[in-house]
Protein backbone atom coordinates (compact mmCIF):
# COMPACT_ATOMS: atom_id res chain seq x y z
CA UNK A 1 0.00 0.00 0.00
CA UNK A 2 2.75 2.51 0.62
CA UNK A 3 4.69 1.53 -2.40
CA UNK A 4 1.69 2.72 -4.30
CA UNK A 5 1.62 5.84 -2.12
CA UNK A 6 5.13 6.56 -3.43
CA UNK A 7 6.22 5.70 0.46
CA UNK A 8 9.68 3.95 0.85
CA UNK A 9 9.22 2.20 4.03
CA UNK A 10 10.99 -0.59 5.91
CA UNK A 11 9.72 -2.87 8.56
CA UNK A 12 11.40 -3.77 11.34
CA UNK A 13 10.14 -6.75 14.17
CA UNK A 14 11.34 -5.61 17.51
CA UNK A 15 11.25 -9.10 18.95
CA UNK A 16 13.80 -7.46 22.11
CA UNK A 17 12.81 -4.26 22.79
CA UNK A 18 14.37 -4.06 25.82
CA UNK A 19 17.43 -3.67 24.57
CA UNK A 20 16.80 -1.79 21.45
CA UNK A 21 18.36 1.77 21.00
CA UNK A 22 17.57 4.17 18.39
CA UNK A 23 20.81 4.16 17.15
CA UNK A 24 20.35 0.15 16.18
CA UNK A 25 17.16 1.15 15.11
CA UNK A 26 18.47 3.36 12.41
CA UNK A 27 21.00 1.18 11.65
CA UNK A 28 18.78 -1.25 10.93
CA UNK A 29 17.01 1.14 8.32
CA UNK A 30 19.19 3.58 7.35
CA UNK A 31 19.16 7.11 6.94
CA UNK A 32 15.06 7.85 7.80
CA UNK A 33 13.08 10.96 8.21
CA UNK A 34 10.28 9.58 10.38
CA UNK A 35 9.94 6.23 12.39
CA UNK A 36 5.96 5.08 12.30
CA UNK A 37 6.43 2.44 16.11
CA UNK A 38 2.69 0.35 15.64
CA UNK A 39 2.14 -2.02 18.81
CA UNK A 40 -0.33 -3.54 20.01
CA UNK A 41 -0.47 -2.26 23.61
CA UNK A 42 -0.79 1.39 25.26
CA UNK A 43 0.77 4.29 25.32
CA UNK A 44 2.23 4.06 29.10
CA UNK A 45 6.11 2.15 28.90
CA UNK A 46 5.69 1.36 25.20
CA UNK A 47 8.57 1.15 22.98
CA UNK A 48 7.73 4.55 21.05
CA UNK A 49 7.66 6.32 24.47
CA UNK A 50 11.29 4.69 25.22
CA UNK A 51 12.63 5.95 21.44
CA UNK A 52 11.32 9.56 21.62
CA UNK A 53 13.13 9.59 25.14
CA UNK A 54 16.09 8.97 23.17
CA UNK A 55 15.48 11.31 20.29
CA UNK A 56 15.08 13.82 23.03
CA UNK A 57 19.06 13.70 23.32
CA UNK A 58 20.49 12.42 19.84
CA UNK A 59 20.89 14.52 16.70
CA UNK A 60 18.39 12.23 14.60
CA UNK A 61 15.94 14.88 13.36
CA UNK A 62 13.05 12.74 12.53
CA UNK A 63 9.94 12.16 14.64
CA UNK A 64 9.21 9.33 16.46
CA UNK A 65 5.30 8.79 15.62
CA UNK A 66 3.40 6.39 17.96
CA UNK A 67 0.50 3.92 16.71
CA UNK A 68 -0.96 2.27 19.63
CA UNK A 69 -3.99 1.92 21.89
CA UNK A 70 -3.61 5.02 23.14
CA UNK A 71 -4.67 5.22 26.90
CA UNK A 72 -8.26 5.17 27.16
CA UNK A 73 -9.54 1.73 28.31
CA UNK A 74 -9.40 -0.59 25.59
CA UNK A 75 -13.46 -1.99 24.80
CA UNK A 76 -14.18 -5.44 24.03
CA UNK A 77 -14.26 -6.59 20.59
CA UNK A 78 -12.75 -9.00 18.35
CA UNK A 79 -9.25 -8.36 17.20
CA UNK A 80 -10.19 -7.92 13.48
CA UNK A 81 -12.37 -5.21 15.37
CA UNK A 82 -9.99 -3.19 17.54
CA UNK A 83 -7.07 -3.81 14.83
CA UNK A 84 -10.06 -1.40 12.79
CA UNK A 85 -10.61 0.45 15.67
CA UNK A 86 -7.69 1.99 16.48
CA UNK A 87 -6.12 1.89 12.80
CA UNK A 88 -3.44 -0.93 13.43
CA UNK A 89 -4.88 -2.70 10.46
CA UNK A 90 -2.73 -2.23 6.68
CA UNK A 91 -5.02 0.64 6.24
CA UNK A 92 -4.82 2.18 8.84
CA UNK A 93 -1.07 2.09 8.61
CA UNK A 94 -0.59 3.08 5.56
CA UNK A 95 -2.68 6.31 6.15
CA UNK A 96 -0.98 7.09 9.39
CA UNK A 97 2.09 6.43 7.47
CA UNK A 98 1.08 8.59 4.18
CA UNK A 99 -0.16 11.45 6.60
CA UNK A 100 3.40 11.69 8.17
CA UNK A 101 5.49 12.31 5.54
């Protein structure tokens, strides 16, 4: 979907985020202007809260753009549903993606 958009994007699986820096990060993707962090889990200790603490005090002059659940309380639904919900389906992505650059 980003292709089409005109979007060069990489993805990256941050299997151990406890020990992942921005600077592997970037390394891992090279030179980037933005860095889109989509988990499935809220706002409080997520791993886009722990990379904009580091962007805080490094020279990388991109924006660290969180897609999450946010903090409200999370309602019940199916996980096709809340994927929908809180656009961490391809299309939501994509747009949150598109919208960012």
């Amino acid at each position: 979907m980003l292709a089409e958009q005109g979007v060069n994007a990489s993805v990256v699986k941050a299997i151990e985020i406890s020990s992942l820096t921005l600077d592997d990060l970037v390394s891992l993707v090279g030179n980037v202007r933005n860095i889109v962090v989509v988990e499935e889990c809220v706002s409080g200790g997520c791993l886009a809260s722990k990379l904009a603490l580091e962007v805080a005090s490094s020279d990388f002059e991109g924006k660290i753009i969180p897609l999450n659940l946010g903090d409200a309380i999370v309602p019940h639904a199916n996980i096709d549903e809340l994927m929908e919900m809180y656009s961490l389906d391809a299309q939501g992505i994509a747009k949150k993606v598109c919208s960012a650059t």
